[in-house]
Protein backbone atom coordinates (compact mmCIF):
# COMPACT_ATOMS: atom_id res chain seq x y z
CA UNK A 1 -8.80 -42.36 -12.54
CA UNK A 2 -5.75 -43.18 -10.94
CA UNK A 3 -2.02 -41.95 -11.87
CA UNK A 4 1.01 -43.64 -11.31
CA UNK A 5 3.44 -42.05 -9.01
CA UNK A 6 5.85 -41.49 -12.21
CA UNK A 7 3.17 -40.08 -14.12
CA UNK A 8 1.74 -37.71 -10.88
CA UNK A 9 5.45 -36.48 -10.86
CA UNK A 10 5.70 -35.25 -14.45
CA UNK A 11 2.51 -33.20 -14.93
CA UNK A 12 3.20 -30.25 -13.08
CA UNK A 13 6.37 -29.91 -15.12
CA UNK A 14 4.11 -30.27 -18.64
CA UNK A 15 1.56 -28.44 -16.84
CA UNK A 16 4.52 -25.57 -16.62
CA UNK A 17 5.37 -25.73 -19.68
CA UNK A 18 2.12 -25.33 -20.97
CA UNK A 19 1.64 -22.15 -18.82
CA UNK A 20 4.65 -20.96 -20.10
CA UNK A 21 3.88 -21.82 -23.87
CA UNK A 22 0.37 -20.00 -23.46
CA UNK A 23 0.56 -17.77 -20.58
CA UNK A 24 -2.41 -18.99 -19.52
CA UNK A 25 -3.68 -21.59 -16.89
CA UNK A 26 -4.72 -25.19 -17.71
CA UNK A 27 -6.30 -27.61 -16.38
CA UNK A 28 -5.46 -31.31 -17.33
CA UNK A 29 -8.41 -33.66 -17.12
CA UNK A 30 -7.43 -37.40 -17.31
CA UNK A 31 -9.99 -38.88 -20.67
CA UNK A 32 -10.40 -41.62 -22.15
CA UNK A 33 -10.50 -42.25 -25.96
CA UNK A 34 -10.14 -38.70 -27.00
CA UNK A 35 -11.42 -38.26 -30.24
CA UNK A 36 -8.21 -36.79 -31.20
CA UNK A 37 -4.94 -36.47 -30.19
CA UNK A 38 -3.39 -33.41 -31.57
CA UNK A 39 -0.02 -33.22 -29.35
CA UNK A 40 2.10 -35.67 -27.51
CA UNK A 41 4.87 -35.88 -25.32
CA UNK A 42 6.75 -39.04 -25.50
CA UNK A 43 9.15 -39.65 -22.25
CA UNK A 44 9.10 -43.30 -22.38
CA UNK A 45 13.12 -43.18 -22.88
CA UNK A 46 13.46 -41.01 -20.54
CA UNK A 47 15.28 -43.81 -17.74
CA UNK A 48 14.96 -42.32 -14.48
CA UNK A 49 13.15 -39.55 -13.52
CA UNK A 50 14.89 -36.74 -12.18
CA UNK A 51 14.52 -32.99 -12.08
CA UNK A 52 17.33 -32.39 -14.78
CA UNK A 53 15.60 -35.28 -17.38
CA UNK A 54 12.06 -33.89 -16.84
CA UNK A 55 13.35 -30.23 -17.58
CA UNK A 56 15.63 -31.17 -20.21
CA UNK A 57 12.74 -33.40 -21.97
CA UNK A 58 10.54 -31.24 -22.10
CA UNK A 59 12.26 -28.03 -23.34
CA UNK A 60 12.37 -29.53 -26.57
CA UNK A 61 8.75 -29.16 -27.28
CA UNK A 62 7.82 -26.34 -25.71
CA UNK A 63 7.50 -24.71 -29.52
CA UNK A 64 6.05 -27.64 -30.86
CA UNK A 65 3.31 -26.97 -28.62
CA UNK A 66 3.15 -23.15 -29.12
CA UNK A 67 1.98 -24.66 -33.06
CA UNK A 68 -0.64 -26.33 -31.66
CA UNK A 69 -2.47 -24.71 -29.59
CA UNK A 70 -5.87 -24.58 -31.81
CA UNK A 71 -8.19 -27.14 -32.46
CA UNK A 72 -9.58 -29.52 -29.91
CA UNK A 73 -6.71 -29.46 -27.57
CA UNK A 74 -5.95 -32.47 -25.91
CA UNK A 75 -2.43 -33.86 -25.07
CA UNK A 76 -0.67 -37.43 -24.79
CA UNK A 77 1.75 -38.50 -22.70
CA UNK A 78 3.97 -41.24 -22.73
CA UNK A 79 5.76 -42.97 -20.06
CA UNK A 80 7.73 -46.17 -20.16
CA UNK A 81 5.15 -47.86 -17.64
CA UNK A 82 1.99 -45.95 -18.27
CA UNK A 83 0.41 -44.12 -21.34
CA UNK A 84 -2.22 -41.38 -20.63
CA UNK A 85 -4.39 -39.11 -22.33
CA UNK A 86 -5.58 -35.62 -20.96
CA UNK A 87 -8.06 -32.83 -22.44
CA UNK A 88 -6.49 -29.38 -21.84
CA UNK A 89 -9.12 -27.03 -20.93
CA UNK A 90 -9.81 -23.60 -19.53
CA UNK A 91 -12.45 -22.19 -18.12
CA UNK A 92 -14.40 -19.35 -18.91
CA UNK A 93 -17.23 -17.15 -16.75
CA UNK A 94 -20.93 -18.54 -16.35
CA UNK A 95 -23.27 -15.35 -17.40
CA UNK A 96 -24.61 -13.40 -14.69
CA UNK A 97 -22.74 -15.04 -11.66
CA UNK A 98 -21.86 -12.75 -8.90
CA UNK A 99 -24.35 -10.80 -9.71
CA UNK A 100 -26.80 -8.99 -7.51
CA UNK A 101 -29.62 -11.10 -6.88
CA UNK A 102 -27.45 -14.89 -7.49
CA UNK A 103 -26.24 -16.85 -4.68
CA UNK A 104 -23.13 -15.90 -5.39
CA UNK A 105 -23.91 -12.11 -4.61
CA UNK A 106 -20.75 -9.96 -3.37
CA UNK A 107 -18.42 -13.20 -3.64
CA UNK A 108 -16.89 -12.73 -7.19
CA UNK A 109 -15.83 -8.83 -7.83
CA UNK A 110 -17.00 -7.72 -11.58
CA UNK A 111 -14.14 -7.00 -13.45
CA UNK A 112 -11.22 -8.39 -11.08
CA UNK A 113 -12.52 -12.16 -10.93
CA UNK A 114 -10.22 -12.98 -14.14
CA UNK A 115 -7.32 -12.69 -11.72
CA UNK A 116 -8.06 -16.48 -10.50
CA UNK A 117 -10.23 -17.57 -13.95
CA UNK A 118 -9.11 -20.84 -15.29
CA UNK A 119 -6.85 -21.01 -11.89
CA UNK A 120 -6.61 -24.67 -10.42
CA UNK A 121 -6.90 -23.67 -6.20
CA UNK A 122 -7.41 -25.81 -3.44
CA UNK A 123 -9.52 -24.54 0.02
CA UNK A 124 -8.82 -26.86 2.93
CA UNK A 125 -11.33 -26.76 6.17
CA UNK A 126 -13.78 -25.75 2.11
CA UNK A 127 -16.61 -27.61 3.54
CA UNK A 128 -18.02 -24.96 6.16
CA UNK A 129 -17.50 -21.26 7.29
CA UNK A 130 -15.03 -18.98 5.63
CA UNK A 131 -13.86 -21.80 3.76
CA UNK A 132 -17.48 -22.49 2.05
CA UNK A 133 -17.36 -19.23 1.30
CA UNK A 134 -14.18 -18.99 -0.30
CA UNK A 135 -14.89 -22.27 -2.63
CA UNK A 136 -18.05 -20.40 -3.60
CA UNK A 137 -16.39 -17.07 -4.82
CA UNK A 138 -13.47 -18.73 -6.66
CA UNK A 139 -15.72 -21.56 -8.61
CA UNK A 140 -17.84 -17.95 -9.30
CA UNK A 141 -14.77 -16.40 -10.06
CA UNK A 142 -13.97 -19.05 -12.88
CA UNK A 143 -11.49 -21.32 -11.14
CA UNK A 144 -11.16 -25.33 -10.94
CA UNK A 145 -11.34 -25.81 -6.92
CA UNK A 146 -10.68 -28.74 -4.74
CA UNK A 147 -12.92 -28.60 -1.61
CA UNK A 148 -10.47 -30.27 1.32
CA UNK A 149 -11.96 -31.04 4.68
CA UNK A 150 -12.10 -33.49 7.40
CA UNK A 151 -15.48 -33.45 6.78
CA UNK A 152 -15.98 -35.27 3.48
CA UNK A 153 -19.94 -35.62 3.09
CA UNK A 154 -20.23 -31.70 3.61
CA UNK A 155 -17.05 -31.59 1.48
CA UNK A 156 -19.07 -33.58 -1.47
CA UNK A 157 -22.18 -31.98 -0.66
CA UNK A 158 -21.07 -28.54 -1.72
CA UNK A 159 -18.80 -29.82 -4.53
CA UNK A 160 -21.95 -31.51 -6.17
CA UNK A 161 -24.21 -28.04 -5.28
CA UNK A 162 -21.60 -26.13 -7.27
CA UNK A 163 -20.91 -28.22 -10.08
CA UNK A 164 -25.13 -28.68 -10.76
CA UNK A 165 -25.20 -24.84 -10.46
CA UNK A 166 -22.00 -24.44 -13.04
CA UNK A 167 -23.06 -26.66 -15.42
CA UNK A 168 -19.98 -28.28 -15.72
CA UNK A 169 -17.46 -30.07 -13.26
CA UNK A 170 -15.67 -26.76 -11.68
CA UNK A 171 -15.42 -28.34 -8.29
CA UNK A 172 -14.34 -31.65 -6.89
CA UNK A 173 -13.99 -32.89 -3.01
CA UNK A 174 -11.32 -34.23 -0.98
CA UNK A 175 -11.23 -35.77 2.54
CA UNK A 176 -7.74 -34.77 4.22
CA UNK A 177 -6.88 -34.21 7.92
CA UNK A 178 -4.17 -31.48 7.66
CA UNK A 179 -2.68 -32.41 10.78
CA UNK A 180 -1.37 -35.49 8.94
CA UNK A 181 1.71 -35.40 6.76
CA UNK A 182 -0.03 -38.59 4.77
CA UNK A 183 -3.08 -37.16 4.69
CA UNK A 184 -1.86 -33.98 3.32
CA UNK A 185 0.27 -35.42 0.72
CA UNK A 186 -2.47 -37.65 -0.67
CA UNK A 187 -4.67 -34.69 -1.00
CA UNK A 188 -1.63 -32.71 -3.40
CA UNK A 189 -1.52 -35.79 -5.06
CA UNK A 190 -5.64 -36.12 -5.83
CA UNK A 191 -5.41 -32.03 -7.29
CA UNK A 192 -2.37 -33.15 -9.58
CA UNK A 193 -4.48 -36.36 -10.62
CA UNK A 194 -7.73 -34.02 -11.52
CA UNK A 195 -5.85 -30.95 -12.57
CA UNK A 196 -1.96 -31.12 -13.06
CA UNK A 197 -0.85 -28.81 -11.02
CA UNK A 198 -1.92 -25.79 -9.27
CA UNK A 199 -2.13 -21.82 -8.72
CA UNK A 200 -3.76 -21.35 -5.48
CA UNK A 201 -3.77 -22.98 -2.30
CA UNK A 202 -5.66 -21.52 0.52
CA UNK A 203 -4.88 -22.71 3.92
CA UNK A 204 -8.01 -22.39 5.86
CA UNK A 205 -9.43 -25.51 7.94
CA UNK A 206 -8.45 -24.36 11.77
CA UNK A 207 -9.64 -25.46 15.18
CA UNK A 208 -10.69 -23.18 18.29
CA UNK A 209 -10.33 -23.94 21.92
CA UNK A 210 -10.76 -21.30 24.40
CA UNK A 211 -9.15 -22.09 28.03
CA UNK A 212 -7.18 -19.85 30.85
CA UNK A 213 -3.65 -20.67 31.33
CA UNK A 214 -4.69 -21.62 34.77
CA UNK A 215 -6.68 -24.50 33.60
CA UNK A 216 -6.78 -25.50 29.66
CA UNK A 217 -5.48 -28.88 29.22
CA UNK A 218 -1.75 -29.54 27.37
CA UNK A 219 -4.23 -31.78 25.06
CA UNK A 220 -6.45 -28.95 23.93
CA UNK A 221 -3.37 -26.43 23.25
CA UNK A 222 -1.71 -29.08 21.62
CA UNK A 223 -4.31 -29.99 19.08
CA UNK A 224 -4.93 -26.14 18.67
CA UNK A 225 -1.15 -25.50 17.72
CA UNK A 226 -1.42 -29.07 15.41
CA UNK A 227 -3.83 -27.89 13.33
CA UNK A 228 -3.78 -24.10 12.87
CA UNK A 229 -0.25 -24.47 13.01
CA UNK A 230 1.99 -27.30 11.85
CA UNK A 231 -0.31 -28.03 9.48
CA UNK A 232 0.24 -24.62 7.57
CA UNK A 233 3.67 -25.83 7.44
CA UNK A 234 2.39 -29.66 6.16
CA UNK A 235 0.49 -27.65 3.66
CA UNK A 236 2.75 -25.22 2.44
CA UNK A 237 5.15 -27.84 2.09
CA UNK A 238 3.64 -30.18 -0.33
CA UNK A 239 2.18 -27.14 -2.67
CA UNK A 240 4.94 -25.20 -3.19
CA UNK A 241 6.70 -28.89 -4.29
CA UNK A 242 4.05 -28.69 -7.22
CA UNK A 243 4.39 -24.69 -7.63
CA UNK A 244 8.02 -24.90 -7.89
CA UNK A 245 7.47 -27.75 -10.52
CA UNK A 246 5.44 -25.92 -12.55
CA UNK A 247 8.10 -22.69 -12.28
CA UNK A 248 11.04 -24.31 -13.44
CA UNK A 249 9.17 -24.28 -17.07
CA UNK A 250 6.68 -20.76 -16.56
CA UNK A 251 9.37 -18.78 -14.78
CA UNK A 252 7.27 -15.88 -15.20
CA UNK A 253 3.79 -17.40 -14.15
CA UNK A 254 3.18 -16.59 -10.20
CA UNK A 255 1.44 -18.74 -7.42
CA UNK A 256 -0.14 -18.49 -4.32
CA UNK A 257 -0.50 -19.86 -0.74
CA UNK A 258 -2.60 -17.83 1.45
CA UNK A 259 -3.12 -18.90 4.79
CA UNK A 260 -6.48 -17.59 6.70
CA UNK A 261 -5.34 -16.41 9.98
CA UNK A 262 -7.16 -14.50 12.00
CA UNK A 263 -7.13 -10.88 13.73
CA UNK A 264 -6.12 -12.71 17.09
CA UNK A 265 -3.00 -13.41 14.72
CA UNK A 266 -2.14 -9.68 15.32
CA UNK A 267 -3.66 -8.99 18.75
CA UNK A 268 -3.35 -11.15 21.73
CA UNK A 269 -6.95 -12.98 22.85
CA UNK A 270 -7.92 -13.09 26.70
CA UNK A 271 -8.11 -16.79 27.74
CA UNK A 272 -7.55 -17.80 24.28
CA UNK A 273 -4.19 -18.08 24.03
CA UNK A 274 -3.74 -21.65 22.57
CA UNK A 275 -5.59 -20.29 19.55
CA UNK A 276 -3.60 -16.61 19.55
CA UNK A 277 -0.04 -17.99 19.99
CA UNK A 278 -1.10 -20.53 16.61
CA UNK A 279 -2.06 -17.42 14.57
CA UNK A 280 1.08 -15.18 15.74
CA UNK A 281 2.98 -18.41 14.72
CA UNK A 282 1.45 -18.81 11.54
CA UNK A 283 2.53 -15.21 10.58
CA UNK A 284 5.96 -16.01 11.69
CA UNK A 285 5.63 -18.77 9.11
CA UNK A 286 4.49 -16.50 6.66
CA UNK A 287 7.00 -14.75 6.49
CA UNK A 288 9.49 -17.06 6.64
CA UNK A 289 8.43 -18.82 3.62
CA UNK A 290 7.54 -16.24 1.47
CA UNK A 291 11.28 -15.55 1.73
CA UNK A 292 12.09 -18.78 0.62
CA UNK A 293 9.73 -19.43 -2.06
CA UNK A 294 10.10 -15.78 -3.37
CA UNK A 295 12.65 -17.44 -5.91
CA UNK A 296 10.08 -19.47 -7.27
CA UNK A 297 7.51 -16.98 -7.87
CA UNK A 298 5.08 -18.50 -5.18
CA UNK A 299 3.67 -15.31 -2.66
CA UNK A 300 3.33 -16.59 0.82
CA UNK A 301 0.43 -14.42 2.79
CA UNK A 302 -2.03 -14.09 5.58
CA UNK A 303 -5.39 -12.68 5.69
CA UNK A 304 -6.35 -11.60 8.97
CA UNK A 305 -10.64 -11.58 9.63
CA UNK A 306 -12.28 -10.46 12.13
CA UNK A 307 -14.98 -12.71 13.03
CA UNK A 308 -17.74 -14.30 10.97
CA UNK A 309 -20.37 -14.10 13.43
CA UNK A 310 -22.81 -15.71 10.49
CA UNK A 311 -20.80 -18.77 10.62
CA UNK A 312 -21.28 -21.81 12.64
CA UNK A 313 -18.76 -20.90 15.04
CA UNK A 314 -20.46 -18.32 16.33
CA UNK A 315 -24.35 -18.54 15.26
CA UNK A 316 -24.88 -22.37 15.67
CA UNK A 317 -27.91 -22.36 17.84
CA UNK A 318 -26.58 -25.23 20.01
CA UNK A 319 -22.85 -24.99 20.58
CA UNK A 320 -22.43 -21.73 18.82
CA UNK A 321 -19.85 -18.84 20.84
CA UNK A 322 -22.85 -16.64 21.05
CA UNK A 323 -25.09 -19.52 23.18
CA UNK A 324 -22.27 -20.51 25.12
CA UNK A 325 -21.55 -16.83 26.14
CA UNK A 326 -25.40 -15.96 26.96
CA UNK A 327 -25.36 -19.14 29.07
CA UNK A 328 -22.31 -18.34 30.76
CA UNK A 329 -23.38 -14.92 31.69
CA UNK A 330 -20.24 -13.52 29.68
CA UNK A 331 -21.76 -10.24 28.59
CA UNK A 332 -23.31 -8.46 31.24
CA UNK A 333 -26.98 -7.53 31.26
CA UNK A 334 -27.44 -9.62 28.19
CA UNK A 335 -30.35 -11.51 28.00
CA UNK A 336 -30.76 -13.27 24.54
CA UNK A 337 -28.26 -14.21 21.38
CA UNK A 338 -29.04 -11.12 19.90
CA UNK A 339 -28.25 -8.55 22.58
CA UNK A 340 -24.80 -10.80 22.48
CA UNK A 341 -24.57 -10.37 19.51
CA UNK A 342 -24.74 -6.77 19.35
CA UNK A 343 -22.17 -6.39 22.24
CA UNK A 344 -20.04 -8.08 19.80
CA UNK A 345 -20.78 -5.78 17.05
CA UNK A 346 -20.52 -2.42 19.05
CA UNK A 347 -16.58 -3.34 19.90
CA UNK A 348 -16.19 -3.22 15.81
CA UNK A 349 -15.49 0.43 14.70
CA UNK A 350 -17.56 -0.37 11.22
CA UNK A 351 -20.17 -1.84 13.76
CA UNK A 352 -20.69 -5.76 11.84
CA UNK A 353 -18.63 -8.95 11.68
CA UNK A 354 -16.46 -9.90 8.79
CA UNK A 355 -18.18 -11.64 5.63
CA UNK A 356 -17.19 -14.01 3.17
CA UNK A 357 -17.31 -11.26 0.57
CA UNK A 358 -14.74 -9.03 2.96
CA UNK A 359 -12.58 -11.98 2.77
CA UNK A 360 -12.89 -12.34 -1.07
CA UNK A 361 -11.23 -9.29 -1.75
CA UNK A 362 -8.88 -9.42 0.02
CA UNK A 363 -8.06 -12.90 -1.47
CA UNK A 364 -8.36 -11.04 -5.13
CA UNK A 365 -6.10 -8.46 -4.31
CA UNK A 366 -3.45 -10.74 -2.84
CA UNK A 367 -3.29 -12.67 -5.87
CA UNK A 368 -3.89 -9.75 -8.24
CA UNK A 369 -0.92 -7.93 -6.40
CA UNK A 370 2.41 -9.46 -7.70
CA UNK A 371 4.74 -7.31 -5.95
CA UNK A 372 3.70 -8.12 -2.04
CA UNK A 373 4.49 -11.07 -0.03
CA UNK A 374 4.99 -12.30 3.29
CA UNK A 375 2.17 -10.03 4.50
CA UNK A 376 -0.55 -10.05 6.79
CA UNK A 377 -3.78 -8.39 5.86
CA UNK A 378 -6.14 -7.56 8.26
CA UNK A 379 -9.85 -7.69 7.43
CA UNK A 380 -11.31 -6.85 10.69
CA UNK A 381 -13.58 -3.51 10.06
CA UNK A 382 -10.78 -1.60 11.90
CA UNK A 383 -11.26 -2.99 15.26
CA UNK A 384 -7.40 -4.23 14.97
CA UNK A 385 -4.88 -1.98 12.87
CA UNK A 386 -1.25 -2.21 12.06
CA UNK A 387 1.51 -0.25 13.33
């Protein structure tokens, strides 16, 4: 259901206000002929929209909402070019998910998964990987997510896995290229359309291309720095315009933009530098905007991995990094994946490669943990530390 640009510009400010009415998350599902509408919010006088209007509109019915919070809760809004109606919902736990046994093992943490329940996030590169992963412990976790990738049938494929498993529309996919400042903002606008707003936005989808200095094209490090790079900025940019929204009317409710950098983010890589100086300058961004956006309640951090050696990157049996290594005669003496493998592992103090469920707590305690920003967290079974 489509949302006018007017209408896509108010809801994370009603969506704030809502939080900060409650003190709880929302999501707000566009519906059609609700079989009641118990609130509404008329701005259809409201002229031109600006900041100052939106805020000052809307102030005057934050208690009038705080009476109606019981009931079927559903919630009218009025514009002076388009009227909509949207069902106000939270969401709670599905019984025994996360537990040993499910598919969803070791991905949501018994008793700290209520720190994203009923949180709207949005994973981009969600379709594969770490980012697959991720989209699997939150929707266990109890959050809304958007899965974002370049790759939209895997993208949809997973959405509709997870929602069949839930029982109930949790997750929803959306093709984006984060390289593209268009591409990006369309994607912010499709989470505002099916949620409102949002809590959580993890900046994942990232591109690797080894190559010496002596010989790796300026195309190859260029695409490398476009993606893992400027398109953390792109990112960053057009969620915190939402977060900030939704602040200005829940000035106590915090958000989060985690970007998933890497442990070659902290430690220089031998003849992968393209994809080293991108992480180093993603921390730089880091903490540069978590200084900014500080003011607006919205935590700006990195989680460092070590590497997934599960995921495709490494394990695919055709182009995977632990093929191409074994053909290249890379690790000496080696003569199948698995003895690479293990050379891999033995450089890793805690002697394995980093997991989605590694990565999952350290997500949980980032947003659990109000009182840290700008950081970088490492996640890398102490094979790099910080000093």
């Amino acid at each position: 259901m489509s949302l006018s640009e007017s209408m896509r510009r108010v809801l994370p400010y009603i969506r704030g206000m809502l939080i900060g009415s409650t003190g709880r998350p929302v999501r707000l599902v566009p519906v059609v002929d609700p079989p009641g509408v118990p609130f509404e919010i008329d701005l259809s006088e409201m002229g031109e929209i600006t900041e100052e209007r939106v805020l000052h509109l809307l102030s005057t019915v934050a208690e009038e909402w705080r009476d109606e919070r019981s009931g079927s809760r559903f919630l009218l809004v009025r514009l002076r070019e388009e009227e909509r109606c949207f069902r106000v919902e939270g969401r709670g736990g599905g019984p025994g998910r996360g537990e040993p046994g499910s598919p969803y093992e070791g991905l949501s943490t018994k008793g700290r998964e209520d720190v994203v329940r009923g949180r709207v996030a949005v994973v981009t590169g969600g379709a594969q990987g770490f980012g697959e992963q991720i989209v699997r412990g939150l929707c266990a976790s109890g959050a809304y997510v958007c899965i974002a990738d370049l790759n939209a049938e895997g993208a949809e494929r997973l959405a509709d896995e997870i929602n069949a498993e839930a029982g109930e529309p949790v997750a929803w996919a959306v093709q984006v290229n984060v390289a593209d400042e268009g591409s990006v903002e369309g994607l912010f606008a499709r989470i505002v359309e099916e949620a409102g707003g949002l809590d959580l936005c993890v900046s994942n989808a990232g591109v690797l291309r080894a190559g010496s200095v002596l010989s790796q094209s300026s195309e190859d490090f260029r695409f490398v720095t476009e993606v893992n790079y400027v398109a953390f900025f792109l990112v960053t940019k057009h969620a915190a315009r939402i977060m900030r929204a939704q602040h200005l009317l829940a000035p106590r409710w915090y958000t989060d933009i985690v970007q998933i950098n890497s442990k070659s983010g902290l430690a220089g890589s031998n003849k992968n530098g393209a994809y080293a100086g991108s992480k180093f300058g993603g921390i730089g961004l880091v903490q540069s905007f978590a200084l900014e956006l500080v003011e607006y309640h919205i935590k700006v951090n990195a989680i460092c991995p070590g590497n997934f050696f599960d995921g495709p990157l490494w394990s695919d049996p055709e182009k995977g990094l632990f093929v191409q290594y074994l053909r290249a005669g890379k690790v000496p003496g080696a003569r199948t994946v698995d003895d690479v493998r293990r050379y891999y592992e033995s450089k890793i103090p805690m002697g394995r490669g980093c997991t989605g469920p590694d990565v999952m707590r350290a997500l949980y305690y980032i947003v659990e943990q109000e009182y840290e920003t700008g950081q970088a967290l490492p996640v890398a079974g102490g094979q790099v530390m910080l000093h």
